[in-house]
Protein backbone atom coordinates (compact mmCIF):
# COMPACT_ATOMS: atom_id res chain seq x y z
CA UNK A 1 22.23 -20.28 66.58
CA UNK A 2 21.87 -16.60 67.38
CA UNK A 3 24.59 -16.32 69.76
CA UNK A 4 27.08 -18.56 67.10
CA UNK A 5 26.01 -15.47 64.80
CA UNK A 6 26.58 -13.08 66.91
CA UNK A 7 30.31 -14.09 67.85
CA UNK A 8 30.57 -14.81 63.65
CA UNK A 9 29.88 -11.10 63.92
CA UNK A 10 32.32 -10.37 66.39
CA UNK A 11 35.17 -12.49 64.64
CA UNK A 12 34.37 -10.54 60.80
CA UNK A 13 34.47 -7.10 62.53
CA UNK A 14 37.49 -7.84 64.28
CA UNK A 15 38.93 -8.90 60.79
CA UNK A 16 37.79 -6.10 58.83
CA UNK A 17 39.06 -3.88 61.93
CA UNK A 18 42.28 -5.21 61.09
CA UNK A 19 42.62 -4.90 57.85
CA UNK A 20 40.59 -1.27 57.38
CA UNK A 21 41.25 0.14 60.81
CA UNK A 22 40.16 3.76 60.44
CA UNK A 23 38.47 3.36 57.11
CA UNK A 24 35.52 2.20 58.55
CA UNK A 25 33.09 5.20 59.76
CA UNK A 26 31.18 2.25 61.28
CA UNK A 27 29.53 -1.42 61.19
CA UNK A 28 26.09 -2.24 62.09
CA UNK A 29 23.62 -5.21 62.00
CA UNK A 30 19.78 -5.40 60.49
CA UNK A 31 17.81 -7.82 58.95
CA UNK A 32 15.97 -11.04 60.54
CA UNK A 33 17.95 -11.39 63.27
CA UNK A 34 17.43 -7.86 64.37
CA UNK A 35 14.08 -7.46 63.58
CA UNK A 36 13.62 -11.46 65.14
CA UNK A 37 11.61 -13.33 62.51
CA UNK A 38 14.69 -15.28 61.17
CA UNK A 39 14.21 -19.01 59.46
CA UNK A 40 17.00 -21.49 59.12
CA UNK A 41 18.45 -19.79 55.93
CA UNK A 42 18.49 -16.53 57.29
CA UNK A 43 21.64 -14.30 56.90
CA UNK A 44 23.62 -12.43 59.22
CA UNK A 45 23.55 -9.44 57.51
CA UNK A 46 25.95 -6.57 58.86
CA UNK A 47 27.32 -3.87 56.84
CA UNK A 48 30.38 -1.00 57.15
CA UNK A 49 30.19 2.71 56.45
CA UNK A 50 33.54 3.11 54.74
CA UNK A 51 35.08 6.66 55.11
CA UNK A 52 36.04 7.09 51.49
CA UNK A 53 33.30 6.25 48.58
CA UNK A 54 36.02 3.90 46.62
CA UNK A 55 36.33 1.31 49.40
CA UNK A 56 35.85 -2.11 48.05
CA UNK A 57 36.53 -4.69 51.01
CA UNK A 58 34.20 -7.28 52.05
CA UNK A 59 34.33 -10.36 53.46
CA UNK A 60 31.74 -13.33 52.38
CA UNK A 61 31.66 -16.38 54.56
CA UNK A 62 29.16 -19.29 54.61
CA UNK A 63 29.20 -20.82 58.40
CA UNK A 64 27.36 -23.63 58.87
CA UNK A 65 25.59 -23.22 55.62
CA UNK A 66 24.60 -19.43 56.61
CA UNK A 67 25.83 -16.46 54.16
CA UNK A 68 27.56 -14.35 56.52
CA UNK A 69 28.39 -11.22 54.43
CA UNK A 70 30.56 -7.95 55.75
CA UNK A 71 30.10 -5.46 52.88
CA UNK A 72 30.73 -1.82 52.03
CA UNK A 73 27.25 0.13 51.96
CA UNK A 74 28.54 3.71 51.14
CA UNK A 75 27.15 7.07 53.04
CA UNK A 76 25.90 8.16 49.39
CA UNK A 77 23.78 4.64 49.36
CA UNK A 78 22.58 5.12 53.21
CA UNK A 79 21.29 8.61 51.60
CA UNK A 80 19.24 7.31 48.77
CA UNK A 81 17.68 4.79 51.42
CA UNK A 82 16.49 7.61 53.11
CA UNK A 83 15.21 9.50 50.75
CA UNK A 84 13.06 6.81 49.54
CA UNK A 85 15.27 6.70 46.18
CA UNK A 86 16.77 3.42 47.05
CA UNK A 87 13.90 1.08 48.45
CA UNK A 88 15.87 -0.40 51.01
CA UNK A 89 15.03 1.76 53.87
CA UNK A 90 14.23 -0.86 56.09
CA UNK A 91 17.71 -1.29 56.45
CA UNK A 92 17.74 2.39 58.42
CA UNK A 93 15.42 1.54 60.51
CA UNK A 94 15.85 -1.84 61.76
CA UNK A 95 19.50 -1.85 62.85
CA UNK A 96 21.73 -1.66 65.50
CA UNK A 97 25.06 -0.04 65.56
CA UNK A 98 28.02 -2.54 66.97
CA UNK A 99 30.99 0.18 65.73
CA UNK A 100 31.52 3.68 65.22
CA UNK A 101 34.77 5.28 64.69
CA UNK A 102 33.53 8.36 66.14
CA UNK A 103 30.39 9.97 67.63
CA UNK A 104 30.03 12.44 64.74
CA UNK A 105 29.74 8.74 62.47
CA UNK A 106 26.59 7.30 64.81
CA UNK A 107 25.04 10.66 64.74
CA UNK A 108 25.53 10.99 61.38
CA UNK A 109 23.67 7.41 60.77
CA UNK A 110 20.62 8.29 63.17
CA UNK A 111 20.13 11.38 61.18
CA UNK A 112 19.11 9.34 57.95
CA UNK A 113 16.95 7.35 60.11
CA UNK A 114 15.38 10.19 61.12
CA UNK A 115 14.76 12.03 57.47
CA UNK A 116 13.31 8.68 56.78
CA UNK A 117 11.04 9.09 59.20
CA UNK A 118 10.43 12.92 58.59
CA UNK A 119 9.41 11.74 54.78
CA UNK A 120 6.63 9.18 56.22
CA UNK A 121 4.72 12.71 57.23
CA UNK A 122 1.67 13.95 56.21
CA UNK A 123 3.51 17.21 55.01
CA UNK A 124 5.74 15.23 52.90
CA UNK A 125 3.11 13.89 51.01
CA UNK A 126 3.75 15.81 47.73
CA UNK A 127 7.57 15.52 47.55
CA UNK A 128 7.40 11.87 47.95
CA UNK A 129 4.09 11.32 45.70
CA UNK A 130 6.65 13.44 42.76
CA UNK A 131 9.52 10.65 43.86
CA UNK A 132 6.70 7.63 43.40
CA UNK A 133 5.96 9.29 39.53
CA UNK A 134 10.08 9.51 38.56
CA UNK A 135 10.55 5.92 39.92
CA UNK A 136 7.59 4.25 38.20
CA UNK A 137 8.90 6.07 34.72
CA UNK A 138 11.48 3.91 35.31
CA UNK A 139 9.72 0.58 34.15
CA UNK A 140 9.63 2.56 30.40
CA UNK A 141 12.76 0.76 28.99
CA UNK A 142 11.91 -2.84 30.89
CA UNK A 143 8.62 -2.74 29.05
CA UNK A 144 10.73 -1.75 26.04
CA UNK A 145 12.65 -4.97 26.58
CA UNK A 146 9.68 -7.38 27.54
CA UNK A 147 7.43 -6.32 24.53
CA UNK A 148 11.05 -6.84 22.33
CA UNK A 149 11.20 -10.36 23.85
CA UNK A 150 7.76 -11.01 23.79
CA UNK A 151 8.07 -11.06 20.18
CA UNK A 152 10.71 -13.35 19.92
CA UNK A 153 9.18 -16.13 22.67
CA UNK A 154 12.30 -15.74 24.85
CA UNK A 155 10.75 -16.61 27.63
CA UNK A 156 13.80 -16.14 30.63
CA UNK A 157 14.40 -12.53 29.27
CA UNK A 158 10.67 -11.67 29.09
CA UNK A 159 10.63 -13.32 33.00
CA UNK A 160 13.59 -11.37 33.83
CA UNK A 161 12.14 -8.34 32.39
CA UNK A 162 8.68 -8.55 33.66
CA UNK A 163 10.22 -8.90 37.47
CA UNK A 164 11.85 -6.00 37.12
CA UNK A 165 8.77 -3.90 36.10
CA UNK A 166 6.83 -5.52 39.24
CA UNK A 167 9.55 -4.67 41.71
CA UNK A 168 10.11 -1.01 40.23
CA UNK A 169 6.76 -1.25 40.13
CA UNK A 170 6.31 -2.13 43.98
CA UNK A 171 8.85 0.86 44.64
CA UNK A 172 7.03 3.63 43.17
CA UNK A 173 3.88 2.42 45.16
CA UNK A 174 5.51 2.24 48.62
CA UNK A 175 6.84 5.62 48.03
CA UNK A 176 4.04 7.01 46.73
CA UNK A 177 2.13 5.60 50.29
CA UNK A 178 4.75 6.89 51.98
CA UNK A 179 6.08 3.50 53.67
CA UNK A 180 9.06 2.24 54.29
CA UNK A 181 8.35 -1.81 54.02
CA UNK A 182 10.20 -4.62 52.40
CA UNK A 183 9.08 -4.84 49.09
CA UNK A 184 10.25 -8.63 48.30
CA UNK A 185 7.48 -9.60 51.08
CA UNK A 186 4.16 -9.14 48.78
CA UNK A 187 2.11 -9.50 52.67
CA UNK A 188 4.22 -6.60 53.49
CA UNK A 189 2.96 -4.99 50.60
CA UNK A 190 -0.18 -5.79 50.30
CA UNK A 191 -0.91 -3.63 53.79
CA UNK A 192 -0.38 -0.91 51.67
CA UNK A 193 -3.77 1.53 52.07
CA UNK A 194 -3.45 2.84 48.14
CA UNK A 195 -3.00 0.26 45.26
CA UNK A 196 -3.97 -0.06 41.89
CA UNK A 197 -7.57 -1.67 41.18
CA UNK A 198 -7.49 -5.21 40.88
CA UNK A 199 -3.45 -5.19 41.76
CA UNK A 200 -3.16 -8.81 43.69
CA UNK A 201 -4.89 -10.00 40.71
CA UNK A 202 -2.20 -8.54 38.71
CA UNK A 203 0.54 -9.45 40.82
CA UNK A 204 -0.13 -12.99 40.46
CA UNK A 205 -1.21 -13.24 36.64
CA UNK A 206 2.52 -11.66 36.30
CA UNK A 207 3.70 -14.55 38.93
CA UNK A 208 2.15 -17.43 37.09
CA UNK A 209 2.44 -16.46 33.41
CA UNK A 210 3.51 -19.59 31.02
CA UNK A 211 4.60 -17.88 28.44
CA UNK A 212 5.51 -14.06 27.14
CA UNK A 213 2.53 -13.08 25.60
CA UNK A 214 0.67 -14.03 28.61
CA UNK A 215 3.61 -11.78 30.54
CA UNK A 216 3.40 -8.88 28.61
CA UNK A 217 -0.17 -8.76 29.01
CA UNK A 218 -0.02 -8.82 32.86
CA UNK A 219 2.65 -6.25 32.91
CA UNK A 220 0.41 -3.97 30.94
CA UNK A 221 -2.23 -4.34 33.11
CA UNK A 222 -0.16 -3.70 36.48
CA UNK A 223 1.53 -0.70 34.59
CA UNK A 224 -2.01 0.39 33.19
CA UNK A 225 -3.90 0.66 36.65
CA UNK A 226 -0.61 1.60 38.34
CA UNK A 227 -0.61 5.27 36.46
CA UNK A 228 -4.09 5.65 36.85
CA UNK A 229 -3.58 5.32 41.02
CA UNK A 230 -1.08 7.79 40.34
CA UNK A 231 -2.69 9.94 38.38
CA UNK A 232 -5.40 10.23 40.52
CA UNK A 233 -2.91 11.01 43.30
CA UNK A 234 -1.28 13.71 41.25
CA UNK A 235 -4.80 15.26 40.93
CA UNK A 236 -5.00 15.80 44.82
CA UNK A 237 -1.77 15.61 46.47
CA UNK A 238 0.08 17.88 44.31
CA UNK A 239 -2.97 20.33 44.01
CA UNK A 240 -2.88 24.04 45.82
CA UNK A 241 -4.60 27.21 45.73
CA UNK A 242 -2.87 29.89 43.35
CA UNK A 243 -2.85 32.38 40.47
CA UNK A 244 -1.97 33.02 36.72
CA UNK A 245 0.63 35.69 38.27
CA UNK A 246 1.73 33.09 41.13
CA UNK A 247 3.07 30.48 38.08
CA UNK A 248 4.06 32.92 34.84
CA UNK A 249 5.75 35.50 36.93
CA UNK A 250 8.66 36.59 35.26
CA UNK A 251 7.66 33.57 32.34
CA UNK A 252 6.83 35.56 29.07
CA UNK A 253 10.78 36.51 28.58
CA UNK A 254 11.39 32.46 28.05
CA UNK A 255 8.35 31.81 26.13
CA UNK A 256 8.79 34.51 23.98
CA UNK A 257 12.64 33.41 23.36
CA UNK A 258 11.57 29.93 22.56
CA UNK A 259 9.19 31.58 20.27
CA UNK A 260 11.75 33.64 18.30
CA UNK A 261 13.86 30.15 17.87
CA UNK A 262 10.88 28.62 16.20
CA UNK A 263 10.76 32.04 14.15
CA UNK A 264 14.43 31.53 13.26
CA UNK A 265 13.69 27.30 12.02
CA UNK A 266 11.47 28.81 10.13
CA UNK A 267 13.82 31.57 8.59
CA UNK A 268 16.26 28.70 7.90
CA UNK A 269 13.73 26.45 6.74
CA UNK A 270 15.22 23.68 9.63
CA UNK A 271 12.41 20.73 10.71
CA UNK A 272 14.95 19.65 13.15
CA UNK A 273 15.06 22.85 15.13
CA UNK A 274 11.40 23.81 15.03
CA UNK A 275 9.80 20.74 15.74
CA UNK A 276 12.05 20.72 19.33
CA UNK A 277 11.78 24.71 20.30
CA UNK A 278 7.74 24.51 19.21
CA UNK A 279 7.41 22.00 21.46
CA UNK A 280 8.75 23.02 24.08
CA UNK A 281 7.32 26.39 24.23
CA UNK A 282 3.90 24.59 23.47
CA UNK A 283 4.41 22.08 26.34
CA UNK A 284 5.76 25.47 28.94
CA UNK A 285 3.01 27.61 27.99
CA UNK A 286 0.61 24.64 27.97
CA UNK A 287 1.34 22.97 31.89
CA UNK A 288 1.72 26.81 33.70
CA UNK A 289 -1.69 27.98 32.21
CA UNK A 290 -3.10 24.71 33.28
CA UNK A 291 -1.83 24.54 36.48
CA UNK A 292 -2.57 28.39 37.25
CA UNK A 293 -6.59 27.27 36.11
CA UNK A 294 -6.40 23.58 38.01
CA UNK A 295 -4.24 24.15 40.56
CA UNK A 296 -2.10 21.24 39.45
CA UNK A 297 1.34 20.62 38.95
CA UNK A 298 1.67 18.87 36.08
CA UNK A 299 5.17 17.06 35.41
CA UNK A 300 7.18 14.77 33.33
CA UNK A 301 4.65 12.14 34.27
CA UNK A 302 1.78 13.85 31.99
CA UNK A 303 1.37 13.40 28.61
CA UNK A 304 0.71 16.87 26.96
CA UNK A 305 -3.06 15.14 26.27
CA UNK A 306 -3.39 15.63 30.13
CA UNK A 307 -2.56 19.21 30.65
CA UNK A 308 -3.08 21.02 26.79
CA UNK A 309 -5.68 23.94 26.63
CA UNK A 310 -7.50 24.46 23.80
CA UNK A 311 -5.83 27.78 22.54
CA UNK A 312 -7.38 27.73 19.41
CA UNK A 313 -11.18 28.54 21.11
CA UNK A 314 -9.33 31.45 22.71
CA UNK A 315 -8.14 33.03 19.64
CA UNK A 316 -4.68 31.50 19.11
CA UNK A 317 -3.52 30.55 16.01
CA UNK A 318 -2.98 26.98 15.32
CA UNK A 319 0.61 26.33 14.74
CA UNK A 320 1.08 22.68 15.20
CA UNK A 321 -1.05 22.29 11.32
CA UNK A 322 1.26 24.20 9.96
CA UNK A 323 4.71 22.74 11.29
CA UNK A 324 3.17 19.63 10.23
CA UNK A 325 2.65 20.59 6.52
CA UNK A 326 6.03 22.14 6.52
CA UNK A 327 4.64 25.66 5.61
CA UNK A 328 7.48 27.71 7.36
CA UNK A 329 6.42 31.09 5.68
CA UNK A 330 3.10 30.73 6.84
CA UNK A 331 4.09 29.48 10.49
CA UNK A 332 6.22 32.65 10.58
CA UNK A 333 3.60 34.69 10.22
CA UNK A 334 1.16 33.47 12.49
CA UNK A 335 4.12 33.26 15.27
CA UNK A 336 4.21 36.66 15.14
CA UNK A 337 0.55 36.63 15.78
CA UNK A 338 0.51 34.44 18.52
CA UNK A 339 2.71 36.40 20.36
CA UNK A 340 0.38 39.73 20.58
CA UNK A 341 -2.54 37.79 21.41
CA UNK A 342 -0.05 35.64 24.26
CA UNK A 343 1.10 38.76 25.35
CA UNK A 344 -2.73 40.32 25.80
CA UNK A 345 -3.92 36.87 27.26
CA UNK A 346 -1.22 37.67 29.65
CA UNK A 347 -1.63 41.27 30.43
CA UNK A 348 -5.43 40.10 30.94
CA UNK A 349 -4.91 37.84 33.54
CA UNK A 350 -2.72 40.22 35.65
CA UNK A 351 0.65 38.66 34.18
CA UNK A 352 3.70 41.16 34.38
CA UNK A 353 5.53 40.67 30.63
CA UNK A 354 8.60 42.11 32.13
CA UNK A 355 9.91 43.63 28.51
CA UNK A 356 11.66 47.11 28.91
CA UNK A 357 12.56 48.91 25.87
CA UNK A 358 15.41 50.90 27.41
CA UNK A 359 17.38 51.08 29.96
CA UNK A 360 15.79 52.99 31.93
CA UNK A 361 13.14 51.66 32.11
CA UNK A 362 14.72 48.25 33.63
CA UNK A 363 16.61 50.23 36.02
CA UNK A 364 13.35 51.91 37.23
CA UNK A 365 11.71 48.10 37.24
CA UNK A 366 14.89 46.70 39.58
CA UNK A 367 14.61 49.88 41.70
CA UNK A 368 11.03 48.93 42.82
CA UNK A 369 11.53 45.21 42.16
């Protein structure tokens, strides 16, 4: 049957060929029959490079009850794969080129092979654990949707909605071990050296749930020990030696602009605008401090609980009270204090401040600069 395929092969590029001609940057196979562990259903599975990004044309066959499918997977696509970002790497590298319009279009392909390759490093390890951390925020709206449905007993969506958290699930993992694998192939996965505590266990609670509350809870569990893998990965993988002038060089000029737009909420009396420019100086201030003490670089991925400092024991004031109570006088005022003792904290630790009251004085700062 492989040969049959292979001249199926022959017969759909020819077509496309035809119809395309120099559209297509080039075709190549992958899958079971390249790789050689193929079962009666497998596919052929072959692909084309199109030239232009709004190329549509496919052709989908079934011979002898075998999908036979010649689709468009664009250069943008082949890009993601290797940067981890889509999780079908495995596609890169197991294949085998059968066209190529030009040279430049192979060596174009083998270069995303090898930055797939290059991201499997040791030295990589950082970059792709920060990938694994945006793709496993992406379960947020899933859960969302599961606990929604939950509620309701719809049982299909909740099933629909837990297999997407597993799978975006299984993404972030792979990435964040730095492997290329097929991720519909749980033995694939489970060779993984990093998973969560207890996470077959998980898997297969989420596998062979009856109903959605049962779902839900399995989900929560898998998402629960998931973050705490992370987390824990976070703590030494994105962990390096530096300094309070190394991370808030050239950083009091923001903080103390955010500060003057929670000085002018509370000159205007507007909840809207302070609570959003007091927390995001809060949260700035908050994860550069922390990382110059820890050495951490706290992201997106972090609650504030994670990364705060206890400002208060070093003689700030507390202003989160006060834009609670809605006391915007008050808050004014102790703004303005926060900012002397910030900028002494500052000039403490060795912290330029980077404020220039003339001129002058800047020029004489860019001169030396």
């Amino acid at each position: 049957m492989t040969r049959d395929l292979e001249l199926v092969r022959d017969v759909l590029q020819e077509a496309l060929l035809a119809r395309l001609g120099e559209e297509v940057d080039l075709i190549f196979q992958y899958g079971s029959l390249i790789k050689g562990n193929t079962h009666r259903y497998s596919d052929l599975d072959i692909s084309y490079v199109p030239v232009h990004e709004s190329t549509r044309e496919s052709i989908t066959v079934m011979v002898d009850d075998i999908l036979c499918d010649l689709y468009p997977l664009r250069w943008s696509r082949l890009e993601e794969m290797a940067e981890f970002r889509d999780m079908s790497g495995t596609v890169l590298q197991h294949s085998r080129i059968v066209y190529q319009r030009t040279p430049g279009a192979g060596r174009r392909f083998h270069a995303l092979t090898a930055r797939l390759l290059d991201l499997q490093k040791p030295q990589a390890r950082a970059a792709m654990l920060k990938l694994s951390h945006e793709i496993f925020q992406k379960t947020g709206y899933d859960y969302y949707l599961l606990r929604a449905q939950a509620a309701t007993g719809h049982f299909p969506a909740c099933f629909r909605h837990g297999q997407k958290i597993l799978h975006t699930t299984l993404h972030a993992l792979a990435v964040c071990n730095q492997r290329s694998i097929d991720t519909r192939k749980m033995s694939e996965v489970l060779t993984l050296p990093r998973l969560p505590d207890g996470f077959a266990e998980a898997v297969e609670r989420i596998n062979t749930a009856a109903d959605p509350k049962a779902l839900l809870a399995a989900c929560e569990v898998l998402l629960e020990t998931t973050r705490n893998l992370l987390l824990c990965e976070q703590h030494e993988a994105c962990r390096s030696e530096t300094t309070y002038p190394d991370v808030l060089r050239a950083a009091y000029p923001e903080l103390k602009a955010d500060l003057q737009r929670v000085l002018i909420a509370c000159e205007r009396q507007d909840r809207f605008l302070l609570n959003s420019k007091l927390a995001s100086f809060y949260h700035e201030l908050a994860i550069h401090i922390t990382r110059a003490i820890t050495g951490v670089e706290y992201s997106d991925f972090n609650s504030l609980a994670e990364y705060e400092q206890d400002f208060v024991a070093w003689g700030f004031p507390a202003l989160f009270p006060l834009a609670a109570a809605g006391d915007f006088a008050e808050l004014h005022r102790q703004c303005l204090v926060f900012d002397q003792h910030l900028r002494r904290f500052l000039t403490e630790n060795g912290v330029a401040l980077n404020t220039f009251a003339s001129l002058d004085e800047l020029r004489d700062y860019l001169a030396t600069e």
